[in-house]
Every structure is written in C-alpha cells, then in structure tokens.
PDB file of N, CA and C in Angstrom:
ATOM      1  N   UNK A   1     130.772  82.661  90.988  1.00  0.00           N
ATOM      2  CA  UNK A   1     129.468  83.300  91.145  1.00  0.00           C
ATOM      3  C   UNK A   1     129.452  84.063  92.472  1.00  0.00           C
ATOM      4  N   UNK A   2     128.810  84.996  92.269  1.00  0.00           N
ATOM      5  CA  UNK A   2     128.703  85.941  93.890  1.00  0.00           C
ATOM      6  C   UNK A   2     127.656  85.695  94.593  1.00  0.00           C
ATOM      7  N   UNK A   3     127.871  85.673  96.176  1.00  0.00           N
ATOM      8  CA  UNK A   3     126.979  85.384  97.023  1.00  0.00           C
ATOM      9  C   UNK A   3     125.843  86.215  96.908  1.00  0.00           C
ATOM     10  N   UNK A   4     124.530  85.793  96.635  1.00  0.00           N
ATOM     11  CA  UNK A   4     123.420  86.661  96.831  1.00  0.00           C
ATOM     12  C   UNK A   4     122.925  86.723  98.159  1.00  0.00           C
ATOM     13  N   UNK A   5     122.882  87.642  98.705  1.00  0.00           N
ATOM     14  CA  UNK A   5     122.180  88.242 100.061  1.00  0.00           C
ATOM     15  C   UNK A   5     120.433  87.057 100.079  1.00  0.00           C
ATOM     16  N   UNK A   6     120.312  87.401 101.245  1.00  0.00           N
ATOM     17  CA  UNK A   6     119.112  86.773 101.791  1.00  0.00           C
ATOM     18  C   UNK A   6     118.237  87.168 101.296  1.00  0.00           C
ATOM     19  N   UNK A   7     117.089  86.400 100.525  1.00  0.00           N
ATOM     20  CA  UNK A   7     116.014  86.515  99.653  1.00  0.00           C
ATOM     21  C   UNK A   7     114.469  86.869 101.113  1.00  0.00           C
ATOM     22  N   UNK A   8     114.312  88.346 101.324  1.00  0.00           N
ATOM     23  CA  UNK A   8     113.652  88.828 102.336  1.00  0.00           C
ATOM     24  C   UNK A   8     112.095  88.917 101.849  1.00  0.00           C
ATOM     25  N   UNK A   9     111.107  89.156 102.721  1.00  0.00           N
ATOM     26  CA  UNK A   9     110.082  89.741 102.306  1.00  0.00           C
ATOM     27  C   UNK A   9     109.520  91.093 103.428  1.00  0.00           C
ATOM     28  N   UNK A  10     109.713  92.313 103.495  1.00  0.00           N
ATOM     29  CA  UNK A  10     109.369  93.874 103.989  1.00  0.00           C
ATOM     30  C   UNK A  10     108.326  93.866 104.116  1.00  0.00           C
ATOM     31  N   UNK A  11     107.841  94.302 105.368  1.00  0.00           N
ATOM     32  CA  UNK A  11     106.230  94.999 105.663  1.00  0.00           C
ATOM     33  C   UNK A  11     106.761  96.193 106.305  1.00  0.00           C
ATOM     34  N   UNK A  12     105.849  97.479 104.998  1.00  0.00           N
ATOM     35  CA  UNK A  12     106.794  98.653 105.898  1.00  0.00           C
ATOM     36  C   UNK A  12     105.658  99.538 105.599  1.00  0.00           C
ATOM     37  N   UNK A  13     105.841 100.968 106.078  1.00  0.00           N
ATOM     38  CA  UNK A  13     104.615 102.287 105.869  1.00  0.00           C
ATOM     39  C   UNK A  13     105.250 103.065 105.345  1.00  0.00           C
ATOM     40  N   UNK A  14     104.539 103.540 104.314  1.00  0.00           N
ATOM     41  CA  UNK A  14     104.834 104.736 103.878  1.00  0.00           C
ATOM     42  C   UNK A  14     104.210 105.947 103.494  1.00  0.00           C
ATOM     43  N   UNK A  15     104.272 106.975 103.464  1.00  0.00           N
ATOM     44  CA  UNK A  15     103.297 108.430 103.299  1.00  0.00           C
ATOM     45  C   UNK A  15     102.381 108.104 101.531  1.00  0.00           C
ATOM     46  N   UNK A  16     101.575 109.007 102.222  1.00  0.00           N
ATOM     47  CA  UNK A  16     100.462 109.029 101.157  1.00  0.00           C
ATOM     48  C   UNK A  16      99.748 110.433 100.586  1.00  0.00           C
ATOM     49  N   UNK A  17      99.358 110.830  99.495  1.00  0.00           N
ATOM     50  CA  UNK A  17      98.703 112.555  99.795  1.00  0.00           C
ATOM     51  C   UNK A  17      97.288 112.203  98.408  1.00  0.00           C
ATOM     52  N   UNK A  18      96.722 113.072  98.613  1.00  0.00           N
ATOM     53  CA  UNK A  18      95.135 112.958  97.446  1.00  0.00           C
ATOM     54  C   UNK A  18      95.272 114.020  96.947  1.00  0.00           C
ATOM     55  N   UNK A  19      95.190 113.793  95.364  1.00  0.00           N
ATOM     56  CA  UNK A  19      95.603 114.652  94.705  1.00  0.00           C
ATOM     57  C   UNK A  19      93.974 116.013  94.781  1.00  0.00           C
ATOM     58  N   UNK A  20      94.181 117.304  94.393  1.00  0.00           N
ATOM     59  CA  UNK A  20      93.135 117.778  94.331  1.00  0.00           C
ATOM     60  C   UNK A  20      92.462 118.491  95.671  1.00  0.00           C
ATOM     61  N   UNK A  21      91.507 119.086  95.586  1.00  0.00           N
ATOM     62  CA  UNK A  21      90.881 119.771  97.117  1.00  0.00           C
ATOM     63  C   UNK A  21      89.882 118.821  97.105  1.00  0.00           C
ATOM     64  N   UNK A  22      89.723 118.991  98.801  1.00  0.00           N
ATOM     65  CA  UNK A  22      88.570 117.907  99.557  1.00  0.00           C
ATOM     66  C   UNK A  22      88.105 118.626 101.020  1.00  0.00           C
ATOM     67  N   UNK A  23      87.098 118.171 100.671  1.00  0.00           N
ATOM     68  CA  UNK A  23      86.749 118.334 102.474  1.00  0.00           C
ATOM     69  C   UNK A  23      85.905 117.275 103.095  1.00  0.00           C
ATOM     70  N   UNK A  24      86.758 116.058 102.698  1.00  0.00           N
ATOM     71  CA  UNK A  24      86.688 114.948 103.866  1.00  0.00           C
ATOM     72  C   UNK A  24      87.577 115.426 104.568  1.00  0.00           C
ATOM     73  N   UNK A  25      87.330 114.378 105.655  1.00  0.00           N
ATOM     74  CA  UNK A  25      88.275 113.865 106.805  1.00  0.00           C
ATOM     75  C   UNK A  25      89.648 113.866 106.322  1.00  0.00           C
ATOM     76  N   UNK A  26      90.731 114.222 107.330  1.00  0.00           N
ATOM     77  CA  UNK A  26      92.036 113.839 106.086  1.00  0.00           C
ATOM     78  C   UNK A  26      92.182 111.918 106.459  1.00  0.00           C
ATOM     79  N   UNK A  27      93.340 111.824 106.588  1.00  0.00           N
ATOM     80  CA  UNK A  27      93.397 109.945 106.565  1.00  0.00           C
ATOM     81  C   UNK A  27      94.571 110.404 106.939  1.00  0.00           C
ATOM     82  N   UNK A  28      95.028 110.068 108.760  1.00  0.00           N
ATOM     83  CA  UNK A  28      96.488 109.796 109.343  1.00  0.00           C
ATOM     84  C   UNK A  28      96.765 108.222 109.420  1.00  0.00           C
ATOM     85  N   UNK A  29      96.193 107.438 108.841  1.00  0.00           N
ATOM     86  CA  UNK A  29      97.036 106.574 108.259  1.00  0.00           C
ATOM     87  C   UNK A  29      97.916 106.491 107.159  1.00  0.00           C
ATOM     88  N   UNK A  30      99.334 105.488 107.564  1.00  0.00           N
ATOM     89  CA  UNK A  30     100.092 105.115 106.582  1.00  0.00           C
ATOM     90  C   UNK A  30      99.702 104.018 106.047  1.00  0.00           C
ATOM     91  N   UNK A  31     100.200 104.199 104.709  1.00  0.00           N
ATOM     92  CA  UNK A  31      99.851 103.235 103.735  1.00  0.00           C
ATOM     93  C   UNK A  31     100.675 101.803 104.108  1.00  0.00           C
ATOM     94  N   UNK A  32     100.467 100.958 104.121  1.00  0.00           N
ATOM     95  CA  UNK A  32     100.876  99.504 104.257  1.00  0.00           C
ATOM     96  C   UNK A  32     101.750  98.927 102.927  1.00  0.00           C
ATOM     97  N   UNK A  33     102.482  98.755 103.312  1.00  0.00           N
ATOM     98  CA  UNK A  33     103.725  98.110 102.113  1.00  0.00           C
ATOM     99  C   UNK A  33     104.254  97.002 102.249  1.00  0.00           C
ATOM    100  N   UNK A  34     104.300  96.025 100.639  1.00  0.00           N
ATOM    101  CA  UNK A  34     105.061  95.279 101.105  1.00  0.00           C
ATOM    102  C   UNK A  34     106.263  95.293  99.501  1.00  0.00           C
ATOM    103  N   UNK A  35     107.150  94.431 100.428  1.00  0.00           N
ATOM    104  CA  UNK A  35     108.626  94.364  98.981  1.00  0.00           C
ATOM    105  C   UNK A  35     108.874  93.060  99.622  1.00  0.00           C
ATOM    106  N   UNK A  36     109.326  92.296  97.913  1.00  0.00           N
ATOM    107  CA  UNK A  36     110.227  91.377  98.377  1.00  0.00           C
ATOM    108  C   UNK A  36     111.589  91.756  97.149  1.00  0.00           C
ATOM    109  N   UNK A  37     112.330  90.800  98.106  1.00  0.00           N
ATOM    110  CA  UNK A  37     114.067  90.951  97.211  1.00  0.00           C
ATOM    111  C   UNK A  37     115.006  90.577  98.043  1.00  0.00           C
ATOM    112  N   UNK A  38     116.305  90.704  97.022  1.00  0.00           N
ATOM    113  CA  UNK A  38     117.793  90.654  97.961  1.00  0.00           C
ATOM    114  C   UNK A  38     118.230  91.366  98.768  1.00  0.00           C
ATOM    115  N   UNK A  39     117.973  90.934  99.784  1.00  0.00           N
ATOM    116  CA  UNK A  39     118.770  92.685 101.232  1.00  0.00           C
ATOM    117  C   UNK A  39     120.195  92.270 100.700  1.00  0.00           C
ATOM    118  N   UNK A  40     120.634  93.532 100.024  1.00  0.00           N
ATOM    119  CA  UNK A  40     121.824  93.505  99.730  1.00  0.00           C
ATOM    120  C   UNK A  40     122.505  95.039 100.208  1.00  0.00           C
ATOM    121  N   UNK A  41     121.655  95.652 101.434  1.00  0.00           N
ATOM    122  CA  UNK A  41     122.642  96.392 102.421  1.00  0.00           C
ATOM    123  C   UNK A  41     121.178  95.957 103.699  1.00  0.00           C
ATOM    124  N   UNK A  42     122.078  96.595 104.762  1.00  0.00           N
ATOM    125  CA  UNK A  42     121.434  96.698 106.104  1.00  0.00           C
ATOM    126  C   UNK A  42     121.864  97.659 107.118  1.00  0.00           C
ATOM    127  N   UNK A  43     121.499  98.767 107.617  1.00  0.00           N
ATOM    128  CA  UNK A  43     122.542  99.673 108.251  1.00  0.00           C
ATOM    129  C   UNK A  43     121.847 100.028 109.344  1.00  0.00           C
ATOM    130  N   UNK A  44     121.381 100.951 110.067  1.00  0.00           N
ATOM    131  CA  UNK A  44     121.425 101.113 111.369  1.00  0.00           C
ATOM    132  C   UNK A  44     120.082 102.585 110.881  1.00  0.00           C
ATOM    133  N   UNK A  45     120.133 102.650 109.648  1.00  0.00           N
ATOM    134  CA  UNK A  45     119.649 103.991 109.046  1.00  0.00           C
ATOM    135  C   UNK A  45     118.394 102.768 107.868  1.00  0.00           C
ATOM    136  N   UNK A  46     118.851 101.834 107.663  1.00  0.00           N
ATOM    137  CA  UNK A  46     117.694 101.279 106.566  1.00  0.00           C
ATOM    138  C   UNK A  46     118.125  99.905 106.380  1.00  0.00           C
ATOM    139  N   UNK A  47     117.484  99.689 104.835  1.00  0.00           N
ATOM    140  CA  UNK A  47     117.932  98.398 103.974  1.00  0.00           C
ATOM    141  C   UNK A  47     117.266  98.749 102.774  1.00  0.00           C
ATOM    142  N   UNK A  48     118.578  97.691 102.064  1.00  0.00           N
ATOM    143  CA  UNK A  48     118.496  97.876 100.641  1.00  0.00           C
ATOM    144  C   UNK A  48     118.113  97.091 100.152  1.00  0.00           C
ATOM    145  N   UNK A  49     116.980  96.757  99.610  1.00  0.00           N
ATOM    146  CA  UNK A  49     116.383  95.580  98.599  1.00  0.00           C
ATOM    147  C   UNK A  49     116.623  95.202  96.825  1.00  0.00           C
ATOM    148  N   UNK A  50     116.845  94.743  96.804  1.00  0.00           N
ATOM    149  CA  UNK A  50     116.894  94.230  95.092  1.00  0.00           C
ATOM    150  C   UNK A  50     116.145  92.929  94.344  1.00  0.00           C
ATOM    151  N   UNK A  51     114.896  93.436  93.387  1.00  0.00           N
ATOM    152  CA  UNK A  51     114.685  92.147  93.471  1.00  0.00           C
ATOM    153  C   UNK A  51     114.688  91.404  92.270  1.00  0.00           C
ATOM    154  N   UNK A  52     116.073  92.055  91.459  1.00  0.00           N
ATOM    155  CA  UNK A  52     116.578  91.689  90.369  1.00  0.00           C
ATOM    156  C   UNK A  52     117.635  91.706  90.548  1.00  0.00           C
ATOM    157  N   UNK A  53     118.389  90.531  90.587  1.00  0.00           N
ATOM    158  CA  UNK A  53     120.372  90.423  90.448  1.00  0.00           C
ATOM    159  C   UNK A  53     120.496  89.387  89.450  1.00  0.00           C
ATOM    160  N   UNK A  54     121.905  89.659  89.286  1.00  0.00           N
ATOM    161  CA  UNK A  54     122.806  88.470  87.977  1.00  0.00           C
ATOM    162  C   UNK A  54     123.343  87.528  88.828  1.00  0.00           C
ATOM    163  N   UNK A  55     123.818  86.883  87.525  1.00  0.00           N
ATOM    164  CA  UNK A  55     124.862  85.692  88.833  1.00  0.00           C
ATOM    165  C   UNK A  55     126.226  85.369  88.025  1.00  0.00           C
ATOM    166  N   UNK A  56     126.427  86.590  87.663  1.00  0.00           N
ATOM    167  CA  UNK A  56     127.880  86.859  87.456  1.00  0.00           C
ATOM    168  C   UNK A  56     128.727  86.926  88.254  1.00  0.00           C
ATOM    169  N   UNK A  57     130.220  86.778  88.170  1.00  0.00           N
ATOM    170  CA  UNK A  57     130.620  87.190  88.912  1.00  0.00           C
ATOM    171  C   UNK A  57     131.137  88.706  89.609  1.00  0.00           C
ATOM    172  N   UNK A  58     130.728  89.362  88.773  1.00  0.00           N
ATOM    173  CA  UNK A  58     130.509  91.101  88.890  1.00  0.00           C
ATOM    174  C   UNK A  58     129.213  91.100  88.859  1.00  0.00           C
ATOM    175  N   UNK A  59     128.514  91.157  90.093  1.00  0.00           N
ATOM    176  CA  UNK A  59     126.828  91.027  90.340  1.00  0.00           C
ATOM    177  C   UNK A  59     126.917  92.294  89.873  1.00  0.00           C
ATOM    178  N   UNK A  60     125.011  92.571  88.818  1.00  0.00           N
ATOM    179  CA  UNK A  60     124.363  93.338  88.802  1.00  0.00           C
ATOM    180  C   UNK A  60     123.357  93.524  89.311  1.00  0.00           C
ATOM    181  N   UNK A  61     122.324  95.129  89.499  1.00  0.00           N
ATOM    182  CA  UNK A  61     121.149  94.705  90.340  1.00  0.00           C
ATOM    183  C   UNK A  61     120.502  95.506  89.519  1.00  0.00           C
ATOM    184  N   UNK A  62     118.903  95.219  89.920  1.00  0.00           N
ATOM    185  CA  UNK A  62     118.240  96.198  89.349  1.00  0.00           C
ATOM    186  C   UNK A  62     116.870  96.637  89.611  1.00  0.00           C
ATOM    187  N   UNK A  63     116.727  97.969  90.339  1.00  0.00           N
ATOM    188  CA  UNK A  63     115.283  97.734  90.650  1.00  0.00           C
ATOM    189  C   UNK A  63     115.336  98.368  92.425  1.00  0.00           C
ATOM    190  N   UNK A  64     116.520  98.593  92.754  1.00  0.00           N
ATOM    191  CA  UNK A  64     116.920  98.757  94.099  1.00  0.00           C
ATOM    192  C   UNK A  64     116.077  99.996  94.958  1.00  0.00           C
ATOM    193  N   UNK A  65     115.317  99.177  95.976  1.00  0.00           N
ATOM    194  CA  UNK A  65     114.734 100.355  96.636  1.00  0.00           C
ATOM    195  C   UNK A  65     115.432 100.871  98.082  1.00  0.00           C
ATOM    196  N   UNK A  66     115.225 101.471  98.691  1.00  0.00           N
ATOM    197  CA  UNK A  66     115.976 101.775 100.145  1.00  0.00           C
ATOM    198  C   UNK A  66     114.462 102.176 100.913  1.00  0.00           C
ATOM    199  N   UNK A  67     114.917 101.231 101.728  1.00  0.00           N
ATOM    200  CA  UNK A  67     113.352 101.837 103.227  1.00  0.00           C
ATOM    201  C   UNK A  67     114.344 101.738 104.293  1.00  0.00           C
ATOM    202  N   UNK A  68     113.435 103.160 104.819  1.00  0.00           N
ATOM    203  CA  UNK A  68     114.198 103.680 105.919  1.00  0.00           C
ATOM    204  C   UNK A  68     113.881 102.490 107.423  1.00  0.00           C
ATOM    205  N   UNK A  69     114.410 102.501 108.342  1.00  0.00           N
ATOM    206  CA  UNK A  69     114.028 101.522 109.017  1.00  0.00           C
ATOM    207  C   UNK A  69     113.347 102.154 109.809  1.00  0.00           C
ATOM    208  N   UNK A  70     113.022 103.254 110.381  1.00  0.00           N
ATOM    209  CA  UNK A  70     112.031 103.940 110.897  1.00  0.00           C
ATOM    210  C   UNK A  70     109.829 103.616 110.609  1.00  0.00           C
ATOM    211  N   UNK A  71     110.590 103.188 108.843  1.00  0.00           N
ATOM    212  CA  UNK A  71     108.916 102.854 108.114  1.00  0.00           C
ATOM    213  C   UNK A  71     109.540 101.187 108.217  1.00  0.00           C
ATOM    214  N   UNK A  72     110.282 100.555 108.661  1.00  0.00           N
ATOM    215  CA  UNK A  72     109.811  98.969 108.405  1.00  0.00           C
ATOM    216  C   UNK A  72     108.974  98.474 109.301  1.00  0.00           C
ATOM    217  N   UNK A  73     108.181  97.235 109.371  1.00  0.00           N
ATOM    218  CA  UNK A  73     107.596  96.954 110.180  1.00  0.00           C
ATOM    219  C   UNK A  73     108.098  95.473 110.970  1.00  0.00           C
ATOM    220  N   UNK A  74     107.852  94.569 109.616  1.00  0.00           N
ATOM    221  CA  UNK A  74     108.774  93.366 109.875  1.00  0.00           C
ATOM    222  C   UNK A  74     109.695  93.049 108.935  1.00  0.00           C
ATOM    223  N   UNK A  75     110.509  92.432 108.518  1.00  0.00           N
ATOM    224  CA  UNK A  75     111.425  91.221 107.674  1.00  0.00           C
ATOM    225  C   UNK A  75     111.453  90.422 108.185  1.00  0.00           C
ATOM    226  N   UNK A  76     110.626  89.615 107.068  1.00  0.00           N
ATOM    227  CA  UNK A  76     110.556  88.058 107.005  1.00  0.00           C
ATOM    228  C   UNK A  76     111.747  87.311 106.120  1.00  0.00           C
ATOM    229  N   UNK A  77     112.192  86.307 106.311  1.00  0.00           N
ATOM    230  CA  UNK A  77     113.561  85.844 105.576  1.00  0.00           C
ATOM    231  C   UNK A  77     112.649  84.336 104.754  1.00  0.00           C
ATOM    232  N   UNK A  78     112.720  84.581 103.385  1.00  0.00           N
ATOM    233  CA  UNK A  78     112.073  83.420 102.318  1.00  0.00           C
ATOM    234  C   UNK A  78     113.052  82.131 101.869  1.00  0.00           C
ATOM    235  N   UNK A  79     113.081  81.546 102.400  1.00  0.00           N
ATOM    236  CA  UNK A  79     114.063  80.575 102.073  1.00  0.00           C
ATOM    237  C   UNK A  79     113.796  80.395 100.446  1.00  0.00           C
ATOM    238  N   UNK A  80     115.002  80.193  99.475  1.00  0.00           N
ATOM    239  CA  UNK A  80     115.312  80.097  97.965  1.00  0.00           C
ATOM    240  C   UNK A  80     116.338  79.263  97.581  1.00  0.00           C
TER     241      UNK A  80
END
C-alpha cells in the first residue's frame, strides 16, 4: 500500500467578481476558503491537495486542487 501524505485542513483567499453592472461599493475583500485533503505536493510556489486517493499500490487521486501559497493562510494537520 502507498504512503498517503498528511491528511491537512487549508484556510486560504481567493478572488471573487459579481456578475452583471452595479453601482455599489465594489468589495476588496477576498473570499475566505477552506479545503481539506491529502497534501500530496508542497513547493516553495504552493500545495497540492487531494481529497480523494486509493490505497493501491499505484495510488490514484482525485479531485486535486493547487493553492498558490501566496493565498494560504494557515495548514492545519488532522490527525487520521
């Protein structure tokens, strides 16, 4: 069976837009995010979440998002 990466939970921001014309206020807030899954990368540029894998021994994944680490806020590590 293959090692599954650390079962994480992401608090991160990400952009937002309203569809249509307005003349409110605009909103310079980012939207608040959260993910959980397998960090199954980590780089210097992001991380890769999955929060569907096999437990084969040729892991599959599925569902894989990438946040930039620029928008993370925290990672929390979920013990499983």
């Amino acid at each position: 069976m293959t090692k599954r990466g650390k079962l994480v939970l992401v608090e991160w921001l990400d952009s937002h837009h309203r569809a249509g014309w307005t003349t409110d206020a605009p909103d310079p807030k980012p939207l608040k995010c959260v993910s959980v899954g397998w960090l199954v990368s980590k780089t210097k540029r992001g991380i890769v979440v999955a929060p569907h894998i096999t437990r084969e021994d040729t892991q599959q994944r599925a569902g894989e998002m990438t946040i930039p680490r620029a928008a993370i806020v925290r990672i929390q590590r979920i013990n499983a």
